[in-house]
C-alpha atoms as a PDB file:
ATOM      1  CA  UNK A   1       7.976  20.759 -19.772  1.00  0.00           C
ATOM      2  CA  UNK A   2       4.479  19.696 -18.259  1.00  0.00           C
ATOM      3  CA  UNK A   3       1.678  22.554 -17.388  1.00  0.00           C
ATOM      4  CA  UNK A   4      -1.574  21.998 -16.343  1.00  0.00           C
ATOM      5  CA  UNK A   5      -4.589  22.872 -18.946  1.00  0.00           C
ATOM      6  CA  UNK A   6      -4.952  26.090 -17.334  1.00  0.00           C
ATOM      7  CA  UNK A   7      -0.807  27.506 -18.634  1.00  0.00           C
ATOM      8  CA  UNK A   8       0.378  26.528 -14.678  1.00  0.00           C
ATOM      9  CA  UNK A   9       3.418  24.521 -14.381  1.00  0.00           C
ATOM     10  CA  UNK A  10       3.514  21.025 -12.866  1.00  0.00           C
ATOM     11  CA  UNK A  11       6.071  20.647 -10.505  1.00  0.00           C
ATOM     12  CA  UNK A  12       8.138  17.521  -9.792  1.00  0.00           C
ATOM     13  CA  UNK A  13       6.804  17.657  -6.075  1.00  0.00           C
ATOM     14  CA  UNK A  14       3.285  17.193  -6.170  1.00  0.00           C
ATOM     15  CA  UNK A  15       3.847  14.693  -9.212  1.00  0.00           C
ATOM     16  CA  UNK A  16       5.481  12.700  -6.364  1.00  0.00           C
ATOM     17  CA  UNK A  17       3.008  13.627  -3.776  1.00  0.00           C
ATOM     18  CA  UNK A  18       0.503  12.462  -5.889  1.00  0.00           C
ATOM     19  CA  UNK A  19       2.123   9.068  -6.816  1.00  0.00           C
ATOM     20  CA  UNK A  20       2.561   8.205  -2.752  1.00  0.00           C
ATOM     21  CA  UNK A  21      -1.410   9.212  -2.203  1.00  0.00           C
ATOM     22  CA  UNK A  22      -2.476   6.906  -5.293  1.00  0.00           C
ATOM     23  CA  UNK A  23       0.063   4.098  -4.152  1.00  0.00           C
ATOM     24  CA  UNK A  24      -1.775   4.346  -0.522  1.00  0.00           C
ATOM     25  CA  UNK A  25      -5.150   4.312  -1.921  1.00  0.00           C
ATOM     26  CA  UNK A  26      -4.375   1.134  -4.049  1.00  0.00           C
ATOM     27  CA  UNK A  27      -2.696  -0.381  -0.879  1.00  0.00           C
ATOM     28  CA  UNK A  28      -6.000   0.104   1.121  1.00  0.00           C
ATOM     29  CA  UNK A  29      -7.837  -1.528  -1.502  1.00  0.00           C
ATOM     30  CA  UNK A  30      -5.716  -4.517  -1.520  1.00  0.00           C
ATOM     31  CA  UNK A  31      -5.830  -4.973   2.320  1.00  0.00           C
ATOM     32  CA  UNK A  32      -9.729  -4.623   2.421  1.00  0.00           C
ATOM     33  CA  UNK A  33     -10.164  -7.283  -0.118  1.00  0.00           C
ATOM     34  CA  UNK A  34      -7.521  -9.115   1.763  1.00  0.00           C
ATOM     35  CA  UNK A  35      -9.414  -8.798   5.246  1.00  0.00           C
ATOM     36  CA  UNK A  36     -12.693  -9.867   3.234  1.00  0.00           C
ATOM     37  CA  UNK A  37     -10.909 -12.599   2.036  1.00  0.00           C
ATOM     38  CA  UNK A  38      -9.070 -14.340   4.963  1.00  0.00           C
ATOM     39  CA  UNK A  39     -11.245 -12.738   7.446  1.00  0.00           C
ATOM     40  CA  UNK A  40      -7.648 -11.279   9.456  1.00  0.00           C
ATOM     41  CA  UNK A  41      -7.819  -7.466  10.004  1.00  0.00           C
ATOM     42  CA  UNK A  42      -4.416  -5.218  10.792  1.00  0.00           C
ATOM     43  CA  UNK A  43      -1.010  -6.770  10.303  1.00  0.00           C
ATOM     44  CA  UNK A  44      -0.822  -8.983  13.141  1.00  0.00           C
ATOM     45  CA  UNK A  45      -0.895 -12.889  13.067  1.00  0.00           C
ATOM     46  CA  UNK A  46      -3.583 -14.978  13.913  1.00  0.00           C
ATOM     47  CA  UNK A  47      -3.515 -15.884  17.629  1.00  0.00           C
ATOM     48  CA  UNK A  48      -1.628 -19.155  17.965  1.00  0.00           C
ATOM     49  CA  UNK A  49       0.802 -18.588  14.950  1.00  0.00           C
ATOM     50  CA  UNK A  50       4.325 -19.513  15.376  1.00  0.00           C
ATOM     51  CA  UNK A  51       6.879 -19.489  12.413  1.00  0.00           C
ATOM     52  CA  UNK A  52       8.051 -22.901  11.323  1.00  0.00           C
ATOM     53  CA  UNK A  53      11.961 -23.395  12.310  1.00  0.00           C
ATOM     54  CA  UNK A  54      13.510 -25.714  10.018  1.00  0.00           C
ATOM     55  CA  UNK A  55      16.192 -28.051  12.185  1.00  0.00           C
ATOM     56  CA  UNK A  56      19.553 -27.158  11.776  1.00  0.00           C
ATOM     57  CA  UNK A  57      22.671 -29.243  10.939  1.00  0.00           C
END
């Protein structure tokens, strides 16, 4: 049983909400010092980036 200092119950749902809005903060973080880092913003490649194909047997 968890309550809250002030005798109100916490409930399983905003335990979870609250998890998914820390996890997205801390994801944020992570791409900004990403984008200061490499310089690429968003998810995209870089333009002229192709995947390296290994031959095949």
């Amino acid at each position: 049983h968890l309550s809250w200092g002030e005798g109100r119950q916490l409930s399983l749902r905003r335990l979870v909400c609250d998890l998914i809005e820390e996890y997205g903060r801390h994801t944020g973080h992570a791409d900004l010092l990403r984008e200061a880092v490499d310089g690429r913003v968003g998810e995209d490649p870089p333009a002229g980036w192709h995947p390296v194909s290994t031959p095949t047997a």
